[in-house]
Every structure is written in structure tokens, then in C-alpha cells.
Protein backbone atom coordinates (compact mmCIF):
# COMPACT_ATOMS: atom_id res chain seq x y z
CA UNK A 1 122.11 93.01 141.21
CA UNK A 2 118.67 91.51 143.11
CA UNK A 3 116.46 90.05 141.82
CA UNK A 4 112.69 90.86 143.17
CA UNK A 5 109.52 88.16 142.87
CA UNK A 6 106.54 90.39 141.22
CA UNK A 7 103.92 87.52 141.82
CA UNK A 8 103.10 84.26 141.56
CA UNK A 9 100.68 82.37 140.28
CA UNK A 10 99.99 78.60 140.71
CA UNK A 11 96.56 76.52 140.36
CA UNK A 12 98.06 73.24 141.13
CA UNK A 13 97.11 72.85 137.60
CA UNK A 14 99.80 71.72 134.47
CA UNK A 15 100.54 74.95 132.69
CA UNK A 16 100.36 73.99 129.58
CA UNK A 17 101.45 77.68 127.84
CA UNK A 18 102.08 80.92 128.72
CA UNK A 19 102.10 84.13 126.51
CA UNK A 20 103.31 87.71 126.70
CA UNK A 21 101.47 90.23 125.07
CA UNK A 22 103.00 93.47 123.40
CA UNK A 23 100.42 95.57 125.18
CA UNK A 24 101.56 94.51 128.51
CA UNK A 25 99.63 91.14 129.28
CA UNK A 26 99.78 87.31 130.02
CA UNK A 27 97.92 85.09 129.02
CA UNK A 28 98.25 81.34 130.82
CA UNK A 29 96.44 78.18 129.53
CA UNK A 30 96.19 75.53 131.81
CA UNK A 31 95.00 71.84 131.66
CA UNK A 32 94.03 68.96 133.36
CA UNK A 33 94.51 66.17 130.91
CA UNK A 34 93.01 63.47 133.25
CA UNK A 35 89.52 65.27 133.57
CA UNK A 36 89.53 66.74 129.69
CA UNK A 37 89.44 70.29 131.16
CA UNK A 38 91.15 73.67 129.78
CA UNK A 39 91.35 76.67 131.73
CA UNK A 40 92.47 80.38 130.64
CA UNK A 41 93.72 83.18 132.39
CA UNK A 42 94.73 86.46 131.90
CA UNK A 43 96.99 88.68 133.91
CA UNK A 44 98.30 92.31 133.91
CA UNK A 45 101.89 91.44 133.23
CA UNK A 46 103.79 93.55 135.60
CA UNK A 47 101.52 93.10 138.52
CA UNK A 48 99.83 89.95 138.36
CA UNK A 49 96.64 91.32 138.75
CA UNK A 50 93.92 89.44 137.27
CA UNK A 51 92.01 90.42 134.05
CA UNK A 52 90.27 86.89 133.30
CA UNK A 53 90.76 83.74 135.59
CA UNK A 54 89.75 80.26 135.46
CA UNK A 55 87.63 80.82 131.72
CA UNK A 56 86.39 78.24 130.03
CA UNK A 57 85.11 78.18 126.35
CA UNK A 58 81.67 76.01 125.50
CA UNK A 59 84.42 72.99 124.36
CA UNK A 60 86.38 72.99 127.25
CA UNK A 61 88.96 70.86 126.32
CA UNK A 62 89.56 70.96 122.61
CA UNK A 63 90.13 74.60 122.16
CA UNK A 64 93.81 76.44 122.63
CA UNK A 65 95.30 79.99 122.05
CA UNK A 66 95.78 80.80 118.09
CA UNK A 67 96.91 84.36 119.25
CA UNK A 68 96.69 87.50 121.79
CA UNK A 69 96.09 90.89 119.85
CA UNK A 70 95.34 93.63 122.21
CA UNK A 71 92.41 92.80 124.35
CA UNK A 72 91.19 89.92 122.10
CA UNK A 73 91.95 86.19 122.12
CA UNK A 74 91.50 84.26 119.54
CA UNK A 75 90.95 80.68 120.46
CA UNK A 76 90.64 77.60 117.52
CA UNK A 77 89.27 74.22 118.19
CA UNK A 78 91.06 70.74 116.36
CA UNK A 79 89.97 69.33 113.74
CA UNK A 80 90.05 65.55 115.66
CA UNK A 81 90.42 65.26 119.28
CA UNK A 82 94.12 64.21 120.02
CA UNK A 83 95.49 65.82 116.93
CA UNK A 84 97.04 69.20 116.31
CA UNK A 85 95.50 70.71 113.19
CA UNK A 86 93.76 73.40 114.00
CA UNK A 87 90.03 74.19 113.30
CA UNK A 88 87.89 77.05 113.34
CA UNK A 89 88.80 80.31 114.87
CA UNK A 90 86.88 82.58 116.95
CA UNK A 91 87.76 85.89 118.93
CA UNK A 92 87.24 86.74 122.51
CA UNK A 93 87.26 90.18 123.88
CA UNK A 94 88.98 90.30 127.29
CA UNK A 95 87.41 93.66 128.68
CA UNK A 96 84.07 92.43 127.66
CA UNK A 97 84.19 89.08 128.79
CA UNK A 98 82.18 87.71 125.64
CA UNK A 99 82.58 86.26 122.19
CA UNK A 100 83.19 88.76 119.24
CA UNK A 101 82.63 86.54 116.71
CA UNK A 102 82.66 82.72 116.07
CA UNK A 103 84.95 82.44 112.79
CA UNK A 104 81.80 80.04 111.05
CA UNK A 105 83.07 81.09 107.13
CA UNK A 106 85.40 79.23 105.23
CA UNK A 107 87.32 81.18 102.57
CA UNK A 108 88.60 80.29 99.87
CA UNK A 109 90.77 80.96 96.88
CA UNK A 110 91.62 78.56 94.34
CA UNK A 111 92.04 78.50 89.99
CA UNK A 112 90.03 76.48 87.60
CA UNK A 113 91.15 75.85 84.18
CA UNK A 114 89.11 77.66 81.56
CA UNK A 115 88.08 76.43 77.91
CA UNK A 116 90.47 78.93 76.88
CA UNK A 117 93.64 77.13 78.29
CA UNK A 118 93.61 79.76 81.03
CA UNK A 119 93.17 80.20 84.59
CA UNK A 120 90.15 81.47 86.42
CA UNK A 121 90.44 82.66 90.40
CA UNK A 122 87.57 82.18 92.30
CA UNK A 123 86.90 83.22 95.56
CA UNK A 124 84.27 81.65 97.40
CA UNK A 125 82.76 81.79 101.02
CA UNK A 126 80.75 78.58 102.61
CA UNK A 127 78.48 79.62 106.05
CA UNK A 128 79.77 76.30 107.35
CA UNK A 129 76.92 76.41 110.00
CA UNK A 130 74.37 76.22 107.13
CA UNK A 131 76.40 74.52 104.41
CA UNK A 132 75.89 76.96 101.83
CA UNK A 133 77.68 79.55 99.66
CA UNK A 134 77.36 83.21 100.82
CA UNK A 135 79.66 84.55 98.41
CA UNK A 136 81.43 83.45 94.97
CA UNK A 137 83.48 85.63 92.82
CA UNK A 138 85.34 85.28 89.89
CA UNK A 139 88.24 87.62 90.71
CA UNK A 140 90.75 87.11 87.98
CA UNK A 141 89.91 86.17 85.16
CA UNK A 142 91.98 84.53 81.89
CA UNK A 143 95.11 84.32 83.66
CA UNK A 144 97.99 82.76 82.64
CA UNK A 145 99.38 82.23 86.41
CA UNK A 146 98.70 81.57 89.66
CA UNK A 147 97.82 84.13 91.66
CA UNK A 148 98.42 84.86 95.42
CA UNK A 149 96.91 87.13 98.07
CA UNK A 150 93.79 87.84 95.96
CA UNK A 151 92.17 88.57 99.65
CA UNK A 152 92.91 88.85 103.21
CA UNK A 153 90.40 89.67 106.22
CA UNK A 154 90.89 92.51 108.88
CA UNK A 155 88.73 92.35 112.00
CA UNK A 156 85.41 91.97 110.50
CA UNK A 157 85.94 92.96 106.93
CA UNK A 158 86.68 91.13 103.87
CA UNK A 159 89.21 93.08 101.44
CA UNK A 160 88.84 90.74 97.41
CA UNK A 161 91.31 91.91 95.31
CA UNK A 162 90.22 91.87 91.39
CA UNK A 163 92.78 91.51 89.03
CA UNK A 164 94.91 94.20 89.99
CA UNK A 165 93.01 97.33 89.57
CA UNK A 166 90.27 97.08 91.64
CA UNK A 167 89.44 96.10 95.04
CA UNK A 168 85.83 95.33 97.14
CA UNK A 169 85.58 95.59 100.56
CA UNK A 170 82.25 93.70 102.52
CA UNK A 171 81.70 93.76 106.21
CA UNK A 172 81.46 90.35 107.96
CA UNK A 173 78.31 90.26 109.97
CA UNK A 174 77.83 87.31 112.62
């Protein structure tokens, strides 16, 4: 058995995670704490060979990997510097080299109680760059329970789930 060095790859720099993709990448983050700066790579995973090196978002310290999907990264900011909640996503598309979308929607599912003694699901969507609603649905109306997974969101569309018959599908547009 021998073992065989494919490539190497070293900024001097504190590697601060490194992630595999399915599809045959890797994706490094690096940092320099001292200086507040974050650095991204991407690598063909085999080779070495570099797909994006040294990239920086606008914040270019508070911002990490949420995930790798394909050719997109989606990168989230914190909600306080030095803390690790997570704020905000938004998607970058590796072949492109440029922002899909900046994830500036919060959405939202939650029950009010009714004068019936029931349960009302809302669904509601804030443009958090203008502070205002852009979308609020009632989606279940009279219910007696809570309900889950009244909607989910799929590159840029928005699938809202009323009651359990019918469903409404809008297209995000950034």
C-alpha cells in the first residue's frame, strides 16, 4: 500500500474549515483573526485545481459557509459579531463568480388564537431591507392544532401549503 500526495495547499493562513462536496469539490475557509479578515476558496477535489481563490464577501469577516450545493455557496452573516447565531443567508454561484441572491425576506409561520377558541396559521413575509410586509396569508384556518411545514422554499420559489388540499407556489424575485 502507498500512499501518493495529490496537492497541497497552504496560505500561511489558519484554516478555519474545510468541506467536501458530493459533486466532487472543496471548499476551504480561511481566517486571519488578528486583521478581522475571511478568505474562501474553492478547489476541484481530486486535483487541486483552483475554481475560486482568495474570495472575499462585502463583510469580510462576519460571514461563514451555511452549505455547498452543487456550484452554489451559501454564505450567512451573525447576528452579533463574536457570537454564533447565524443571520441572513445568501447564495453564491461558483461558475459565475457573483451573488444569486441576497436572502433579504424573513418568513414566517406562526398561530394566533381566534375568537372562536381556535387556531389561525399565518404566514407572513417582511422585505427586511424595507421593513415591510410583502406577503401575509392566512393558511389554515380554525384549527384545533398546531401545524408544521405549512411552507418550505426551493431555489427561488416559495411552495404555502393551505390546509391540506391546496397548495400556491410564487417565484422569489431579488
Amino acid at each position: 500500500m502507498k500512499l501518493k500526495k495529490n496537492y497541497r495547499f497552504d496560505n500561511k493562513r489558519q484554516i478555519w474549515r474545510i468541506i467536501p462536496t458530493d459533486d466532487g469539490k472543496l471548499v476551504i475557509e480561511e481566517r486571519e483573526t488578528e486583521n478581522k479578515l475571511a478568505y474562501f476558496h474553492c478547489l476541484e477535489l481530486e486535483s487541486g485545481k483552483k475554481i475560486l481563490s482568495n474570495f472575499q464577501p462585502e463583510d469580510k469577516f462576519w460571514v461563514g459557509v451555511e452549505a455547498v450545493l452543487g456550484d452554489i455557496i451559501f454564505f450567512h452573516k451573525f447576528a452579533k459579531p463574536d457570537m454564533p447565531k447565524h443571520r441572513g443567508i445568501f447564495a453564491f454561484d461558483l461558475m459565475n463568480r457573483e451573488f444569486i441572491w441576497k436572502d433579504n425576506i424573513l418568513m414566517l409561520s406562526f398561530h394566533e388564537a381566534n375568537s372562536k377558541g381556535t387556531l389561525n396559521n399565518l404566514f407572513k413575509a417582511v422585505d427586511l431591507s424595507e421593513g415591510k410586509y410583502i406577503l401575509e396569508k392566512v393558511i389554515n384556518k380554525e384549527t384545533g392544532l398546531f401545524l408544521t411545514d405549512s411552507y418550505f422554499v426551493k431555489d427561488n420559489l416559495l411552495f404555502l401549503l393551505f390546509g391540506k388540499t391546496r397548495l400556491e407556489v410564487y417565484k422569489i424575485i431579488y
